[in-house]
Structure formats: C-alpha cells, structure tokens
Protein backbone atom coordinates (compact mmCIF):
# COMPACT_ATOMS: atom_id res chain seq x y z
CA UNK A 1 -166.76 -102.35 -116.54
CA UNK A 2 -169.20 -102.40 -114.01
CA UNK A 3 -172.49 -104.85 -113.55
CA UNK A 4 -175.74 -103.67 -113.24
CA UNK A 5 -177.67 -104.95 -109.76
CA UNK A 6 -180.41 -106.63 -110.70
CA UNK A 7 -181.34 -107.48 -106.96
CA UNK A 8 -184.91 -105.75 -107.41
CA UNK A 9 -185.69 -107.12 -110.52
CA UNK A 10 -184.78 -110.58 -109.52
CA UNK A 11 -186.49 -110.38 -105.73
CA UNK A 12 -189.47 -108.93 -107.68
CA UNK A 13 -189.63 -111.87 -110.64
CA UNK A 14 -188.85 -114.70 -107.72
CA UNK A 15 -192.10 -113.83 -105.79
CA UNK A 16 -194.10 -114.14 -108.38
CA UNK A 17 -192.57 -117.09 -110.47
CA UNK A 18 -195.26 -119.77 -110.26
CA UNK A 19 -193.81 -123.14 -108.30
CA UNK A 20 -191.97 -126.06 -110.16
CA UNK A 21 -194.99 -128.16 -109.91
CA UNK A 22 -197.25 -125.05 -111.51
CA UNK A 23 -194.79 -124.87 -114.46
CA UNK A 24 -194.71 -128.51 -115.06
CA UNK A 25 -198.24 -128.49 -114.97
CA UNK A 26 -198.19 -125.82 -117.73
CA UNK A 27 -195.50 -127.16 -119.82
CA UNK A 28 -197.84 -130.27 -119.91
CA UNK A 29 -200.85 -128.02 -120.93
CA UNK A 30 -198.78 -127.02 -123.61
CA UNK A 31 -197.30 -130.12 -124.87
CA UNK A 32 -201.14 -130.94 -125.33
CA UNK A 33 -201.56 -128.06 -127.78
CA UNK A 34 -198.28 -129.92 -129.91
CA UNK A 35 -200.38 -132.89 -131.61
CA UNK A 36 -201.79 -131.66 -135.15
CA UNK A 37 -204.91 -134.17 -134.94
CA UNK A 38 -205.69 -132.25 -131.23
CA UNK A 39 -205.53 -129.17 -132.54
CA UNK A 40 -208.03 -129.98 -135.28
CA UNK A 41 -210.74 -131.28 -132.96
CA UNK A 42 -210.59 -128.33 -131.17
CA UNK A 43 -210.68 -126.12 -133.39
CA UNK A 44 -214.04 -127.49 -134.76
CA UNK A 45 -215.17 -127.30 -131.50
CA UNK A 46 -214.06 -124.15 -131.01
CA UNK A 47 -217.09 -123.32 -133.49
CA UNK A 48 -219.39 -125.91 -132.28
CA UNK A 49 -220.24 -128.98 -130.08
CA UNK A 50 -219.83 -132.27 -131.95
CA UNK A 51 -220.04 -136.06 -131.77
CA UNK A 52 -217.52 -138.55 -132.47
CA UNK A 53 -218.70 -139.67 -136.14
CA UNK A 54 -219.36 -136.41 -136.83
CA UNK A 55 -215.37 -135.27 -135.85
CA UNK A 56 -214.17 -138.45 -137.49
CA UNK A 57 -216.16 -137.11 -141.10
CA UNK A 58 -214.62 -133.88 -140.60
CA UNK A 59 -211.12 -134.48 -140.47
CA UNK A 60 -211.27 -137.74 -142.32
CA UNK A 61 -210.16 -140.26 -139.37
CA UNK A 62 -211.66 -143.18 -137.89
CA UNK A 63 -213.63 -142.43 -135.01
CA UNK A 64 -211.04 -145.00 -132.55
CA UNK A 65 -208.31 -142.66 -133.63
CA UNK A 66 -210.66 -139.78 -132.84
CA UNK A 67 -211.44 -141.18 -129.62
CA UNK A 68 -208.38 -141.55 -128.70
CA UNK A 69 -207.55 -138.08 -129.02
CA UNK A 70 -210.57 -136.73 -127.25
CA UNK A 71 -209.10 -138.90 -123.98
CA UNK A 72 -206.00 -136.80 -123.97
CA UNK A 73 -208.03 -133.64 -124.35
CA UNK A 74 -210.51 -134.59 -121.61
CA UNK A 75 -207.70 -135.65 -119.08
CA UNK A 76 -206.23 -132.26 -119.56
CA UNK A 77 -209.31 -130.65 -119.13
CA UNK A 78 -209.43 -128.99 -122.71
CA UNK A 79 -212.69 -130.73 -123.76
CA UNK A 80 -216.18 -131.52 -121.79
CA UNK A 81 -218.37 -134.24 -122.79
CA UNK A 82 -222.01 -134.80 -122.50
CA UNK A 83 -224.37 -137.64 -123.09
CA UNK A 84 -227.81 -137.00 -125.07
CA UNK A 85 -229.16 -141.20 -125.03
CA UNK A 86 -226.93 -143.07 -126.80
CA UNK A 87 -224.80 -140.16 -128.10
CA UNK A 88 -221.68 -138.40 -126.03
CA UNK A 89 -221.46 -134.21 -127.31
CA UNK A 90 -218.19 -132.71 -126.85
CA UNK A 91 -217.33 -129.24 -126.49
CA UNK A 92 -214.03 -126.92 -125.31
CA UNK A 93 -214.81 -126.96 -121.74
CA UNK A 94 -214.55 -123.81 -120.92
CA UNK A 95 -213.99 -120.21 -122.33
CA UNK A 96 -210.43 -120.34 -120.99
CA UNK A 97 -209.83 -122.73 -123.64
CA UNK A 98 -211.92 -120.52 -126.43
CA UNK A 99 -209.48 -118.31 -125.82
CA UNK A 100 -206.59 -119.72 -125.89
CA UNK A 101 -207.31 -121.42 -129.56
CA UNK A 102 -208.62 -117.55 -130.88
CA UNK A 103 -205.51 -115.72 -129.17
CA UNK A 104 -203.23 -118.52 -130.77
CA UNK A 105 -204.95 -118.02 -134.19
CA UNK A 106 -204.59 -114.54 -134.13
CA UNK A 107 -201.46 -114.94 -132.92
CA UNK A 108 -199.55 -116.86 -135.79
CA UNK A 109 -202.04 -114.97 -138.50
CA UNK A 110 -200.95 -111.74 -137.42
C-alpha cells in the first residue's frame, strides 16, 4: 500500500499556522469563554451596557463576586469599562467580541 505525499498540504498549513505564543494566547482567550458566571455577564452585555448592581440583580450574585468576574473579562480584553461620577458602565469592548457571543449562540442553537 502506498502513502499519499502530503508535502504540499503540510508546507502550505506550516506557513500559515499562527506561532506557539499566538495559540497560547488563544487557548487562553478561550479558557475565558469556559466560566458559566462569565458567560452570563456577557451575554447581558451583549444586549446592553450595565453597572455592577445592576449585573449582580440580574444574575442573582453579589456584586464582589460580580466584580470579580468583570477583572478576568477586562484583563482579557472582553469587556470595557467607563466611569459616569461615581458609577463604572461596562460593555463588550468591541464588536469582535459581539460576535463571537452571537456566532457561538447560533452556533450550539443550530
């Protein structure tokens, strides 16, 4: 039996495989996206921009534990925050991240 040569395909697929440090950086994007509680904030701010109290009402939590989550989502740069006096807004930061919460939706509902 003989093999196939797969010495295009593979020259092809190694030039354009992202670096070690890119796919690290994406399995940690990812790994993000694995906490319930995460997803849950952003999906509610995937349909508006909220406060802390008002996410902590929402999905029944204490606004520390809240908080605490929004931190992880901000140092991944899933979430933006703004201040309005004494009140910090948060939002998805970016459409990137709009998307990725609809195509995941649509995804797993298909």
């Amino acid at each position: 039996m003989r093999e196939h040569d797969h010495s295009g395909l593979l020259e092809h697929v190694r030039e354009e495989m992202p670096s070690d440090e890119k796919l690290q950086e994406l399995g940690d994007l990812f790994k993000v996206f694995g906490d319930i509680t995460r997803i849950r904030i952003m999906y509610a701010l995937h349909e508006d921009e909220m406060c802390v109290c008002a996410i902590a009402e929402l999905l029944g939590m204490t606004q520390s534990a809240i908080s605490h989550q929004l931190k992880t989502l901000k140092d991944a740069d899933l979430v933006a925050a703004r201040r309005e006096g004494k009140t910090v807004y948060y939002s998805l930061s970016d459409d990137h991240v709009r998307s990725i919460i609809a195509q995941g939706y649509e995804h797993i509902t298909e």
